[in-house]
C-alpha atoms as a PDB file:
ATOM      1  CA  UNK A   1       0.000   0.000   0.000  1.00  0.00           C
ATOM      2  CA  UNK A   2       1.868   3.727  -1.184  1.00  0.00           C
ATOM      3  CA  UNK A   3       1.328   6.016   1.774  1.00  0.00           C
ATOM      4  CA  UNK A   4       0.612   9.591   0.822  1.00  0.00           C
ATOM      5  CA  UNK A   5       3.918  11.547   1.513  1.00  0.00           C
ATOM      6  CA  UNK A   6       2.160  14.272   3.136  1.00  0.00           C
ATOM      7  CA  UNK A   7       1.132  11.281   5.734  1.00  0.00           C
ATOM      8  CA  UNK A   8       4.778   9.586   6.304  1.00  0.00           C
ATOM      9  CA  UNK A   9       5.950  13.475   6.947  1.00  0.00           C
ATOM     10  CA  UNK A  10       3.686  14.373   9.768  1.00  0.00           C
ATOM     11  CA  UNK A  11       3.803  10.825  11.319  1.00  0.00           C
ATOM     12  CA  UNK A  12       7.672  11.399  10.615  1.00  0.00           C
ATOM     13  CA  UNK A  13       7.650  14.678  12.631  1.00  0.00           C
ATOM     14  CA  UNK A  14       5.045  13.491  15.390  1.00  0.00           C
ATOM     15  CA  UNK A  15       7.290  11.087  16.018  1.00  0.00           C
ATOM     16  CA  UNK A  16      10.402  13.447  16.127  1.00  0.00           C
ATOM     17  CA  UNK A  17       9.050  15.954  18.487  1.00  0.00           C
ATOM     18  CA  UNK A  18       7.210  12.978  20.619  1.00  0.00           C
ATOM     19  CA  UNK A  19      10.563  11.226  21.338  1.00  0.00           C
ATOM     20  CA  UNK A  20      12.808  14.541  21.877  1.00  0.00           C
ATOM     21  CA  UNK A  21      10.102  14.630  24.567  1.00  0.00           C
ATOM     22  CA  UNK A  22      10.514  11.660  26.127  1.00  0.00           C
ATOM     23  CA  UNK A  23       6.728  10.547  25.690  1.00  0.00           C
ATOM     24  CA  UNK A  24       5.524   7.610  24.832  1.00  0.00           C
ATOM     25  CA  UNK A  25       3.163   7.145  22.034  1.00  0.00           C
ATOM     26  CA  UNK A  26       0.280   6.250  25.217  1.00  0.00           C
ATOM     27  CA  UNK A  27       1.231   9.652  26.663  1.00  0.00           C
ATOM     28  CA  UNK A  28       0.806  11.651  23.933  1.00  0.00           C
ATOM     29  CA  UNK A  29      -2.202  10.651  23.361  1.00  0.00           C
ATOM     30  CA  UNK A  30      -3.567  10.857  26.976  1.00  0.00           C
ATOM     31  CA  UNK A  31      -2.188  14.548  26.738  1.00  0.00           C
ATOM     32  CA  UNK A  32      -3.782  15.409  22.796  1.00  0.00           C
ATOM     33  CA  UNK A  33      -7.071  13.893  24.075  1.00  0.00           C
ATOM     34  CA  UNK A  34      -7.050  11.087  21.696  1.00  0.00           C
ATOM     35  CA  UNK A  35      -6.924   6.999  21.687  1.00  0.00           C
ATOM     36  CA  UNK A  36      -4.033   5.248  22.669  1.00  0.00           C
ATOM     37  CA  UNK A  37      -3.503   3.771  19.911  1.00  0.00           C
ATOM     38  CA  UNK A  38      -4.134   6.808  17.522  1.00  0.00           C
ATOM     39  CA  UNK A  39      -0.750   8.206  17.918  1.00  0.00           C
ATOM     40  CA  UNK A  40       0.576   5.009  16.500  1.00  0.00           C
ATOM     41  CA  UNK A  41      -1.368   5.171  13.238  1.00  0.00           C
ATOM     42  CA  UNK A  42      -1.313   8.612  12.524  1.00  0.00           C
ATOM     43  CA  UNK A  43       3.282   7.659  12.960  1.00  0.00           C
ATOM     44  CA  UNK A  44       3.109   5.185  10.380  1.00  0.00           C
ATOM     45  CA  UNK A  45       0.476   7.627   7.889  1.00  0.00           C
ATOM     46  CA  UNK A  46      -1.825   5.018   8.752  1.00  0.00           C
ATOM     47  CA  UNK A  47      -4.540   7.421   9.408  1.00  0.00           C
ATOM     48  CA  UNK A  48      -5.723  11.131   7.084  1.00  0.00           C
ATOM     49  CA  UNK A  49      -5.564  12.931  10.061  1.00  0.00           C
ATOM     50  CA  UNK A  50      -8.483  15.773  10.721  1.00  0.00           C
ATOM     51  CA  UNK A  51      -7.280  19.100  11.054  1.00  0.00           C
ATOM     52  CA  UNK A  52      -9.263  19.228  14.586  1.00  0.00           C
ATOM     53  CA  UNK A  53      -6.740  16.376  16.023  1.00  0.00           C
ATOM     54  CA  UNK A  54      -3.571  17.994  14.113  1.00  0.00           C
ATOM     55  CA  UNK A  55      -4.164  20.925  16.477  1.00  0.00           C
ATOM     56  CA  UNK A  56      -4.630  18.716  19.633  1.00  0.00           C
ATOM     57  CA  UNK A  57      -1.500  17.268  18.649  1.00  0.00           C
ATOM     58  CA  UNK A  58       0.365  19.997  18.125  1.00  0.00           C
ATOM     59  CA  UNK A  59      -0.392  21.748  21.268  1.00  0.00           C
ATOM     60  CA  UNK A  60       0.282  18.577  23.303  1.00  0.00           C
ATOM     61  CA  UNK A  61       3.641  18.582  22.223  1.00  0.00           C
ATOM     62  CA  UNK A  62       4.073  22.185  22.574  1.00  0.00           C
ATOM     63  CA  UNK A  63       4.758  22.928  18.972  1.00  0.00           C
ATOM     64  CA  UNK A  64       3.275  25.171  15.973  1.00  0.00           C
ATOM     65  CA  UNK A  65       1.011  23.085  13.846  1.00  0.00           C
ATOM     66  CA  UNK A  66       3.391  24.175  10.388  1.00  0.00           C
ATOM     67  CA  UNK A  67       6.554  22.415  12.701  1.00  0.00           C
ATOM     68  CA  UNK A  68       4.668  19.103  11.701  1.00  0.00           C
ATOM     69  CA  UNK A  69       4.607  19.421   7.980  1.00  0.00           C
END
């Protein structure tokens, strides 16, 4: 299956800021507000992520939304 490279770049980057963090992908979600297992899709561009949850994200890793594209 060819992942959309706008997908593998955010999961790329969420992945990035999550582990310069020292989060786990359980955490991260617990602090965006989302499923636990969420974070792991949306890593591996598993999931077309809503522009709703790209803002949870980004504020629970204390980042500007344009930092994950």
């Amino acid at each position: 299956m060819n992942k959309e490279p706008i997908l593998l770049l955010f999961g790329h980057n969420v992945q990035k800021y999550r582990k310069e963090l020292g989060l786990s992908q359980e955490r991260l979600a617990e602090l965006a507000g989302v499923h636990r297992t969420y974070i792991g899709m949306v890593e591996r561009a598993e999931k077309n992520i809503t522009l709703c949850n790209i803002e949870k994200i980004a504020k629970a890793l204390n980042v500007e939304i344009k930092d994950l594209f």
